[in-house]
N, C-alpha and C. Protein backbone atom coordinates (compact mmCIF):
# COMPACT_ATOMS: atom_id res chain seq x y z
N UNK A 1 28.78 22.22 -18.71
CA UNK A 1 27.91 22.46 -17.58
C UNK A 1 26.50 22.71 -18.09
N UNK A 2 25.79 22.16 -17.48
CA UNK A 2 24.32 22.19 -17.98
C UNK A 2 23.50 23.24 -17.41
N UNK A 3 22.33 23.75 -17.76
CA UNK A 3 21.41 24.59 -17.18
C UNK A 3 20.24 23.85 -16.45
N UNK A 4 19.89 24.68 -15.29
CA UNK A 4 18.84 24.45 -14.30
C UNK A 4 17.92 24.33 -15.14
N UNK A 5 17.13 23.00 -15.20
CA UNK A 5 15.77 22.77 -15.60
C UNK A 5 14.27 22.89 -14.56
N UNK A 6 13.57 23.08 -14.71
CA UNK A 6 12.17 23.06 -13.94
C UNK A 6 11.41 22.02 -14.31
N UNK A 7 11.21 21.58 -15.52
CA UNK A 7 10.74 20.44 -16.44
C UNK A 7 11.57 19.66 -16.69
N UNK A 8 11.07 18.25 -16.09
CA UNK A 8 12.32 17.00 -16.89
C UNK A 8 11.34 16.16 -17.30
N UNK A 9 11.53 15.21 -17.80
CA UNK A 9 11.11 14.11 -18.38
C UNK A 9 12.01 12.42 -17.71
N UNK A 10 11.55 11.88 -17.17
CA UNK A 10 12.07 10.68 -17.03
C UNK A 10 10.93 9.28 -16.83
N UNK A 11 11.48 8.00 -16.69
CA UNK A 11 11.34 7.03 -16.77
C UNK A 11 11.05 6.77 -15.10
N UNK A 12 10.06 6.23 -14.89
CA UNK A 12 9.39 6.12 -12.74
C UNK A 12 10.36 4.22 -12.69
N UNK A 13 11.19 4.69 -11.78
CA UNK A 13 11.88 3.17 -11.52
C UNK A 13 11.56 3.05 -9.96
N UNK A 14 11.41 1.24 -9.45
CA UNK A 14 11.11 0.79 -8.40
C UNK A 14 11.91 1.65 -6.97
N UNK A 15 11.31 2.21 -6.13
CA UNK A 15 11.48 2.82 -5.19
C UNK A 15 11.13 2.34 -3.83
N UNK A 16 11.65 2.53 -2.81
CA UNK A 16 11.67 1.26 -1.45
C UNK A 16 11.09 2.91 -0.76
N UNK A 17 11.19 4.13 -0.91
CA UNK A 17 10.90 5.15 -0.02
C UNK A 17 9.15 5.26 0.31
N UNK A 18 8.55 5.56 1.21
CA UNK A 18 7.17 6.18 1.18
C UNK A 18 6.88 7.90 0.34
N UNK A 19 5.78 7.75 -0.34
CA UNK A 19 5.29 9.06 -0.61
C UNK A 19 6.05 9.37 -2.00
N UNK A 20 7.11 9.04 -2.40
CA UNK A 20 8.16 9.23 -3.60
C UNK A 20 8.41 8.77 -4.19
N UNK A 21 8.65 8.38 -5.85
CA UNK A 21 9.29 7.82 -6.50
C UNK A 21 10.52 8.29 -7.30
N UNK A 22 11.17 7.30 -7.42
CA UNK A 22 12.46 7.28 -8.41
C UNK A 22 12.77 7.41 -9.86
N UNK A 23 13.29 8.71 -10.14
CA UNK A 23 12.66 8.74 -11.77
C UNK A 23 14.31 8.82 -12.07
N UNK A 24 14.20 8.33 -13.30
CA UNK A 24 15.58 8.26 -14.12
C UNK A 24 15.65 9.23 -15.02
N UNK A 25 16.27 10.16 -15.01
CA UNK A 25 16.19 11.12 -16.01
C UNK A 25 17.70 10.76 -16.93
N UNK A 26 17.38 10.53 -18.28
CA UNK A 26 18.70 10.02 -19.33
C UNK A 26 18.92 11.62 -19.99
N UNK A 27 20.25 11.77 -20.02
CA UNK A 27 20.68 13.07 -20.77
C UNK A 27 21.78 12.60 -21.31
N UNK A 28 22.44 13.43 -22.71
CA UNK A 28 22.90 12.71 -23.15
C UNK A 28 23.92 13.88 -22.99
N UNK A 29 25.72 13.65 -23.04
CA UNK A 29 26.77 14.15 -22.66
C UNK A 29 28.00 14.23 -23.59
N UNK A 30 28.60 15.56 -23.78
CA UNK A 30 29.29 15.34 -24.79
C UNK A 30 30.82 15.17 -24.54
N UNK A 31 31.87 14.14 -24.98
CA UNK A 31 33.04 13.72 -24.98
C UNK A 31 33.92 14.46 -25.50
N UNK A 32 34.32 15.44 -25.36
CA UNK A 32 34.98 16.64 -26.65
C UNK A 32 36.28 15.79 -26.61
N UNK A 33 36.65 14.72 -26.24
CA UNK A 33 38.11 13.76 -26.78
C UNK A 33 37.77 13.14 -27.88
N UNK A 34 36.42 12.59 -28.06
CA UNK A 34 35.84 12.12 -29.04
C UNK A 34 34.75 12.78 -30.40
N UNK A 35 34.61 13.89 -29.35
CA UNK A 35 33.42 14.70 -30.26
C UNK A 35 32.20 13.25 -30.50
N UNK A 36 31.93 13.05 -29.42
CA UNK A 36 30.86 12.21 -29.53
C UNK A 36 29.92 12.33 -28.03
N UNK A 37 28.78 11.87 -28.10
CA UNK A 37 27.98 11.93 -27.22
C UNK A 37 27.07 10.71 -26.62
N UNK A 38 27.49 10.57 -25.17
CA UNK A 38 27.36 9.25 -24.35
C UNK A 38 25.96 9.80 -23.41
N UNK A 39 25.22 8.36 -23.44
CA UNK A 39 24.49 8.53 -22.10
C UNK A 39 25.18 8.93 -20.72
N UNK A 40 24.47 9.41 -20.25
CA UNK A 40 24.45 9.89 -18.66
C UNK A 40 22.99 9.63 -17.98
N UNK A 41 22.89 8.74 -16.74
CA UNK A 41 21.59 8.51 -16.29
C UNK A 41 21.67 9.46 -15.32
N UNK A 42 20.81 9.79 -14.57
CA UNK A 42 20.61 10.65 -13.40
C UNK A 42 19.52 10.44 -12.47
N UNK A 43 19.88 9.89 -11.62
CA UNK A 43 18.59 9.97 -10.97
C UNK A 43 17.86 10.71 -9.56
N UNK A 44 16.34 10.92 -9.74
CA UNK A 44 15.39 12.04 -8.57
C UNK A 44 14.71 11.68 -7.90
N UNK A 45 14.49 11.95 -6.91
CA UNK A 45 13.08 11.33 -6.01
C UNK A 45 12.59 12.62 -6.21
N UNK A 46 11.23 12.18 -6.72
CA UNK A 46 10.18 12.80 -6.98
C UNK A 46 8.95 12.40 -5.72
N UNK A 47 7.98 14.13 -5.33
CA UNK A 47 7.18 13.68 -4.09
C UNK A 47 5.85 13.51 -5.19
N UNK A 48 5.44 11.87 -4.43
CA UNK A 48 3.97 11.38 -5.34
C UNK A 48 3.10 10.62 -4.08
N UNK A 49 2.58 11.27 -3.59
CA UNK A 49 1.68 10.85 -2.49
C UNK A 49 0.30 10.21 -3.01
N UNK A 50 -0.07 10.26 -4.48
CA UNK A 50 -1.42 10.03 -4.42
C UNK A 50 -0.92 8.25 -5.82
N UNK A 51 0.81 7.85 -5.67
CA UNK A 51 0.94 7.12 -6.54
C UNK A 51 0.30 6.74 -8.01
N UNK A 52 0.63 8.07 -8.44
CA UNK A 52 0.23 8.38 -9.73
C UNK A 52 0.95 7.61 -11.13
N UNK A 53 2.49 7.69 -10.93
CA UNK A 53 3.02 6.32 -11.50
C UNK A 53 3.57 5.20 -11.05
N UNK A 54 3.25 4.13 -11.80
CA UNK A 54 4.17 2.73 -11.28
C UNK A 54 5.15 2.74 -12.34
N UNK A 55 6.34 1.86 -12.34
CA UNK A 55 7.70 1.52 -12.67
C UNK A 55 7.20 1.24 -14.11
N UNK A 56 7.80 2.09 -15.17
CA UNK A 56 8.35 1.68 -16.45
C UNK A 56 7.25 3.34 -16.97
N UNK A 57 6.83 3.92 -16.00
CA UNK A 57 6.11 4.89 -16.88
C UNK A 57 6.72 6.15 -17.40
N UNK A 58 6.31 6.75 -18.04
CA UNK A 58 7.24 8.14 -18.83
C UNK A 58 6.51 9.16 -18.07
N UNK A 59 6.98 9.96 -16.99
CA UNK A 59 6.09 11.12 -16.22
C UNK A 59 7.06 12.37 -16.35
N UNK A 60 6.38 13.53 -15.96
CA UNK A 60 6.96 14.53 -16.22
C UNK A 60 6.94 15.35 -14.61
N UNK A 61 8.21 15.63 -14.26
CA UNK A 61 8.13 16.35 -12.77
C UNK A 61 8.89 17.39 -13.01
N UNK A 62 8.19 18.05 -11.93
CA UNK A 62 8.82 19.68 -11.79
C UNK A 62 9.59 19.55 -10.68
N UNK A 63 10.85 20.85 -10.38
CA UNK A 63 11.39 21.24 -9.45
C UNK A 63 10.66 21.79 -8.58
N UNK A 64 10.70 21.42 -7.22
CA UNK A 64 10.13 22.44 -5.74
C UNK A 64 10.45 23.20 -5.57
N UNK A 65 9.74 24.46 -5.29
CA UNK A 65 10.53 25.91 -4.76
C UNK A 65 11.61 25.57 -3.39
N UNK A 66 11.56 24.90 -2.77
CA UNK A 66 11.56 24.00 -1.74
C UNK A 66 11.69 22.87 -1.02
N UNK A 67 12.74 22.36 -0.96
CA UNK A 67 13.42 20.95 -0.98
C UNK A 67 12.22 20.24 0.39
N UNK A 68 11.45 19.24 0.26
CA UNK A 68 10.73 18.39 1.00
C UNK A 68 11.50 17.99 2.22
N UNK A 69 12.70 16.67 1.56
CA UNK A 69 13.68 16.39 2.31
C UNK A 69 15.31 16.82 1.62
N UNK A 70 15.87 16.23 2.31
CA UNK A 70 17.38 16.18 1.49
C UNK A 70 17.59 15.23 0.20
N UNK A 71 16.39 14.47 0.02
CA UNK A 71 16.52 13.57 -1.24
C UNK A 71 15.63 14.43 -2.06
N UNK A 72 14.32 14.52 -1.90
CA UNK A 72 13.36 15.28 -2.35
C UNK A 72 13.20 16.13 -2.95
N UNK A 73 13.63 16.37 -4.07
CA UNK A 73 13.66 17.84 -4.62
C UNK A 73 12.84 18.18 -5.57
N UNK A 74 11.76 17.34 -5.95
CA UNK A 74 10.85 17.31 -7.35
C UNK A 74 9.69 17.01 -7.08
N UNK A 75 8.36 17.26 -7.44
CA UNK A 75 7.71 16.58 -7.48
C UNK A 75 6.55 15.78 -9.15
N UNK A 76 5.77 14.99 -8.80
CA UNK A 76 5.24 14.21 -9.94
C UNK A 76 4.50 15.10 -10.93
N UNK A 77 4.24 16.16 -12.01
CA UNK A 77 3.56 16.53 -12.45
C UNK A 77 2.47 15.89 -13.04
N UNK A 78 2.84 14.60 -13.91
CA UNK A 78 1.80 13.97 -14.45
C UNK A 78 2.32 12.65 -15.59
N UNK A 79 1.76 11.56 -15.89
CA UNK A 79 2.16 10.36 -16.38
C UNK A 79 1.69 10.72 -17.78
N UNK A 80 2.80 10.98 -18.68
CA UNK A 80 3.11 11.31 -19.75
C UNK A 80 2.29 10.47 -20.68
N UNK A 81 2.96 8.92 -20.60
CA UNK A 81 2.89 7.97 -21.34
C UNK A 81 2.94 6.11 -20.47
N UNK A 82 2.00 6.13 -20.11
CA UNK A 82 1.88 4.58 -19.30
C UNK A 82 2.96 3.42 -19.62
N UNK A 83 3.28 2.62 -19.07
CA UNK A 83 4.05 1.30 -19.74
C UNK A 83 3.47 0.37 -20.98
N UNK A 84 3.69 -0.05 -21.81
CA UNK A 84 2.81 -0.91 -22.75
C UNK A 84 2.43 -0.60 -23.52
N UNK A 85 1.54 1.01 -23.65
CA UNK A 85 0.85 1.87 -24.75
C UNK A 85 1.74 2.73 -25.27
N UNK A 86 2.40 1.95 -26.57
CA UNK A 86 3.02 3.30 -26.96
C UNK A 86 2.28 4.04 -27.98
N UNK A 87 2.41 5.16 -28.09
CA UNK A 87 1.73 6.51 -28.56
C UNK A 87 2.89 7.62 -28.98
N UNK A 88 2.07 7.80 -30.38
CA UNK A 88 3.09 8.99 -31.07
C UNK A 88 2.93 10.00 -30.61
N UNK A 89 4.33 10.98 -30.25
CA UNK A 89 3.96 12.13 -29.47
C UNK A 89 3.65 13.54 -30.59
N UNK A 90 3.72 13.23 -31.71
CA UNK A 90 3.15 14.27 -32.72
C UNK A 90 1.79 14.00 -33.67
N UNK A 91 1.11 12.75 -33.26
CA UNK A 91 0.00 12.77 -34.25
C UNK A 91 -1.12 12.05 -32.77
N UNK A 92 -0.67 11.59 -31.90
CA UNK A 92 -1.25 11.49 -31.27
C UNK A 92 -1.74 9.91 -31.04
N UNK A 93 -1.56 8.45 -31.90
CA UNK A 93 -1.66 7.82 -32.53
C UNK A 93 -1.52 6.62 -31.61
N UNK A 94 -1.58 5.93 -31.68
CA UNK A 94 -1.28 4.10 -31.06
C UNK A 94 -0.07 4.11 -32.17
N UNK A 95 1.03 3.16 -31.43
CA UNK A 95 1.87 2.56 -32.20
C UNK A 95 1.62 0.99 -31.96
N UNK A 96 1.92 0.42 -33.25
CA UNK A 96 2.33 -1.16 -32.76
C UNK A 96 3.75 -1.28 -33.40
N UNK A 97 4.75 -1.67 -33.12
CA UNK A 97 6.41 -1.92 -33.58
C UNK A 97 6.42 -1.07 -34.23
N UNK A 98 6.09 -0.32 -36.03
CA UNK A 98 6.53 0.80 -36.64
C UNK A 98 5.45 1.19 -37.27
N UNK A 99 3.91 0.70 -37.18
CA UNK A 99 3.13 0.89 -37.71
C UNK A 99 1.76 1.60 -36.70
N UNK A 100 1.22 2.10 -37.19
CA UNK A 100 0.10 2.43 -36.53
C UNK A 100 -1.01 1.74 -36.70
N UNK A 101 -1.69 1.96 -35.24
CA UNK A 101 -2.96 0.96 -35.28
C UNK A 101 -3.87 1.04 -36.61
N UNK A 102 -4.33 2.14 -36.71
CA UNK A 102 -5.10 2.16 -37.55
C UNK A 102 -4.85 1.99 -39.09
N UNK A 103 -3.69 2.19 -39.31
CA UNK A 103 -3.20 1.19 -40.80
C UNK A 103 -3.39 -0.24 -40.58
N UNK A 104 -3.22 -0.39 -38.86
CA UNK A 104 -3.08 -2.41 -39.36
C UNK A 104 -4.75 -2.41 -39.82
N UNK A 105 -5.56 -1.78 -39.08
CA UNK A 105 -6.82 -2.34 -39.14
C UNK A 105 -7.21 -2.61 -40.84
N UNK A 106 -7.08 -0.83 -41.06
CA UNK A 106 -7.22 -0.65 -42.38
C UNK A 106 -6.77 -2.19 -43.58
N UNK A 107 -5.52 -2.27 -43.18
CA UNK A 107 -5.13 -3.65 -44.07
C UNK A 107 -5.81 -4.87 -43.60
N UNK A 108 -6.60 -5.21 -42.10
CA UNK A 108 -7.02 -5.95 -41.87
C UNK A 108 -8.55 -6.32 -42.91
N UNK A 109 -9.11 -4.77 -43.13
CA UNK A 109 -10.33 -5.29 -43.96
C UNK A 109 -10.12 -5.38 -44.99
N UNK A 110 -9.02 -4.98 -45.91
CA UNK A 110 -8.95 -4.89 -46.84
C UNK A 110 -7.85 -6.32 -47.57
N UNK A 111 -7.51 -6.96 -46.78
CA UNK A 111 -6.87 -8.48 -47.05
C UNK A 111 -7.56 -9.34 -46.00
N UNK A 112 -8.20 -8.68 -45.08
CA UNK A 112 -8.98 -10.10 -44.31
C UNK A 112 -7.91 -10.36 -43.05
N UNK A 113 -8.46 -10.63 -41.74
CA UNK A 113 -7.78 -10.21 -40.44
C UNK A 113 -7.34 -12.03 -40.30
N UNK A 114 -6.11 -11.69 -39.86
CA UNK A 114 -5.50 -12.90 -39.28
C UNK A 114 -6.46 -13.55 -38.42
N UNK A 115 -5.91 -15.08 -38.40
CA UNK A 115 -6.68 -16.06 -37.25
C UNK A 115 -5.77 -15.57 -35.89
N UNK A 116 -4.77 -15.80 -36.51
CA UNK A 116 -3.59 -15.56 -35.33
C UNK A 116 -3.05 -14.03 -34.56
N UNK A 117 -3.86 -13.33 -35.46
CA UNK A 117 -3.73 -11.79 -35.37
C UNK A 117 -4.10 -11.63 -33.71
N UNK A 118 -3.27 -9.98 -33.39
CA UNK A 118 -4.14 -9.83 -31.70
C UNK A 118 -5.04 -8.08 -32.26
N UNK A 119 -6.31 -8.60 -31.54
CA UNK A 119 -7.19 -7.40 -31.46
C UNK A 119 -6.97 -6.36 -30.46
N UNK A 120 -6.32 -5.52 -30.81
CA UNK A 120 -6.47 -4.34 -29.77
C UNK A 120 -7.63 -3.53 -29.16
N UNK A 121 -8.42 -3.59 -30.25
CA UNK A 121 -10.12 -2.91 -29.44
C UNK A 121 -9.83 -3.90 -28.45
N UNK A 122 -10.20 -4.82 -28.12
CA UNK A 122 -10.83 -6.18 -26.93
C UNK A 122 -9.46 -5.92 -26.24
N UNK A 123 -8.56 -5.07 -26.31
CA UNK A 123 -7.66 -6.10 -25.07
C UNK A 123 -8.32 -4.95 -23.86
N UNK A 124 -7.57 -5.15 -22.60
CA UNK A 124 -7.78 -4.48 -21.64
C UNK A 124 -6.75 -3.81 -21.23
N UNK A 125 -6.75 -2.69 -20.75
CA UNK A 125 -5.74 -1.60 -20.14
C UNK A 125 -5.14 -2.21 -19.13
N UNK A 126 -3.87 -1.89 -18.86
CA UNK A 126 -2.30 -2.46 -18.08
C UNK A 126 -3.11 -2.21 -16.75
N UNK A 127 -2.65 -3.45 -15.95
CA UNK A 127 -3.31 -3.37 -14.50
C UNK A 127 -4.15 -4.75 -14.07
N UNK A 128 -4.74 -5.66 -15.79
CA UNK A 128 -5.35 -6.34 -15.47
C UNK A 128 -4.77 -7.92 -14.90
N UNK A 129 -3.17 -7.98 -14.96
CA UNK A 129 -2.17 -8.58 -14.81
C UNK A 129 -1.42 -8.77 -13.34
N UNK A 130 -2.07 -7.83 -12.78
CA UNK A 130 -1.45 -7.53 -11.12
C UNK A 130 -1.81 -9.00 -10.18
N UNK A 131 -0.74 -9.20 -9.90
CA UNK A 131 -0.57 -10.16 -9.21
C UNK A 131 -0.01 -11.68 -9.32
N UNK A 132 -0.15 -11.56 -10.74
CA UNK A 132 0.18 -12.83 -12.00
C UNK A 132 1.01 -12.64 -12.49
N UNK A 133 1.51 -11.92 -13.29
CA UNK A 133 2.73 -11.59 -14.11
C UNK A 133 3.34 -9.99 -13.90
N UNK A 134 2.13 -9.05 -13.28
CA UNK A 134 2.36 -7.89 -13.38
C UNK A 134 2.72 -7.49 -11.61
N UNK A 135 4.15 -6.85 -11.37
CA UNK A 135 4.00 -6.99 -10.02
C UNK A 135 5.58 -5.29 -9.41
N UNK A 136 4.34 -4.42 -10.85
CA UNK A 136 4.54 -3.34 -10.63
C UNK A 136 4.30 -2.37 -9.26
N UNK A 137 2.92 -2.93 -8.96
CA UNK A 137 2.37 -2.12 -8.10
C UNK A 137 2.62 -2.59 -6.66
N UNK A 138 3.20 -3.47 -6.49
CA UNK A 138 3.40 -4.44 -5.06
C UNK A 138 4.85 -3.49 -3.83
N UNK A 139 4.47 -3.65 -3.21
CA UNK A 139 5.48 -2.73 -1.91
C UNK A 139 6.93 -3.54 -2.21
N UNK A 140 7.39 -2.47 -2.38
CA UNK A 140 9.20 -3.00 -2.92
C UNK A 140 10.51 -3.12 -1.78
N UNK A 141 10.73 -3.45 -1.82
CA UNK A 141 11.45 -3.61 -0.64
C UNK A 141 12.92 -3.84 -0.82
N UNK A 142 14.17 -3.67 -0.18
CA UNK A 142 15.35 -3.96 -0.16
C UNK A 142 16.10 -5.43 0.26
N UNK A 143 16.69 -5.96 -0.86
CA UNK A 143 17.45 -7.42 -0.31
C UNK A 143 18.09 -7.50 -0.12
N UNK A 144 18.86 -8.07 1.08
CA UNK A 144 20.01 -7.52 1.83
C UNK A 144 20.70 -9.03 1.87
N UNK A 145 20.23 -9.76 1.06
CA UNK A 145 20.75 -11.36 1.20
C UNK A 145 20.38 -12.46 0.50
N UNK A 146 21.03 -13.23 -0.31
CA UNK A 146 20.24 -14.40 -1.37
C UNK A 146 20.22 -15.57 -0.42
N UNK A 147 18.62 -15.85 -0.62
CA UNK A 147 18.76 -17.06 0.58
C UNK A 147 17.97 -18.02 -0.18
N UNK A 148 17.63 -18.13 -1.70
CA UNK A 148 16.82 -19.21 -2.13
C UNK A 148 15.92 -18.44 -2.36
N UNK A 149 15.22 -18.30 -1.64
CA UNK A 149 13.49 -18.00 -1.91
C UNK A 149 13.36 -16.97 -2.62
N UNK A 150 11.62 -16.74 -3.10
CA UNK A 150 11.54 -16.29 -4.30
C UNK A 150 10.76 -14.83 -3.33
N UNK A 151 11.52 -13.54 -4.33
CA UNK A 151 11.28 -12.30 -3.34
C UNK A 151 10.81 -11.38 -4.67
N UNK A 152 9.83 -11.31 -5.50
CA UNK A 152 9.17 -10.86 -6.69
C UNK A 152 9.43 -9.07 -6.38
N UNK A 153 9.12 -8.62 -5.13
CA UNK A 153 9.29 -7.30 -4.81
C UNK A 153 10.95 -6.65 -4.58
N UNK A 154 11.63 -7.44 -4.63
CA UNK A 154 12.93 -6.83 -3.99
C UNK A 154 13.58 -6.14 -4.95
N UNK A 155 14.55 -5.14 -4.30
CA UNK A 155 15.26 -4.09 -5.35
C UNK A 155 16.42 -4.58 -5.54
């Protein structure tokens, strides 16, 4: 049996509700048949009226003194860690796959920067994709039927 948390940590997944999102909180559970330990997902509607995260972000919500609705029991504290940018949570750092930005650079002047290489100064922050490939932020909606057509928003 677990203890009442106030602080969780989860993952903001696509939500069809107004005012709230859907956070996945992963905990991990122990098998005492196995003495081993399995995921367990869980999931919260969190109250976010001012849509502070979109889907794939790492946010951190608190418990309400005060249940909103009967789903409602949390609300959004704040977006931890965005989708796309990953960042070390002890040095503070850009990651790229296992390296940090600033080593690639470092090796970039010091052997000479790829043709094929990607520049991270020049790129642009997540968002600039909306509508084209990125279709995080778009009103989500429930599909209640496969009929062919193409429904980019549906849950």
């Amino acid at each position: 049996m677990s203890a009442r948390t106030l602080l969780l940590l989860g993952v903001c997944m696509p939500c069809v509700k107004q005012n709230v999102s859907k956070i996945r909180i992963r905990r991990m559970e122990l098998d005492t048949n196995l003495n081993m330990y399995f995921k367990k997902d869980e999931f919260l509607f969190a109250h976010d009226p001012e849509k502070m995260c979109k889907t794939g972000d790492v946010v951190l919500i608190r418990e309400l003194a005060q249940r909103l609705t009967r789903l409602t029991t949390h609300k959004v504290e704040k977006v931890v860690y965005s989708l796309g940018d990953i960042t070390d949570p002890i040095t503070g750092k850009k990651v790229v796959v296992g390296k940090y930005r600033d080593d690639i650079e470092e090796a970039n002047l010091l052997f000479g920067k790829s043709t094929k290489g990607f520049d991270y100064s020049k790129s642009i922050p997540r968002g600039r994709l909306e509508d084209t490939k990125d279709f995080t932020h778009g009103e989500t909606y429930i599909k209640y039927h496969e009929d062919g057509t193409e429904q980019p928003f549906a849950v």
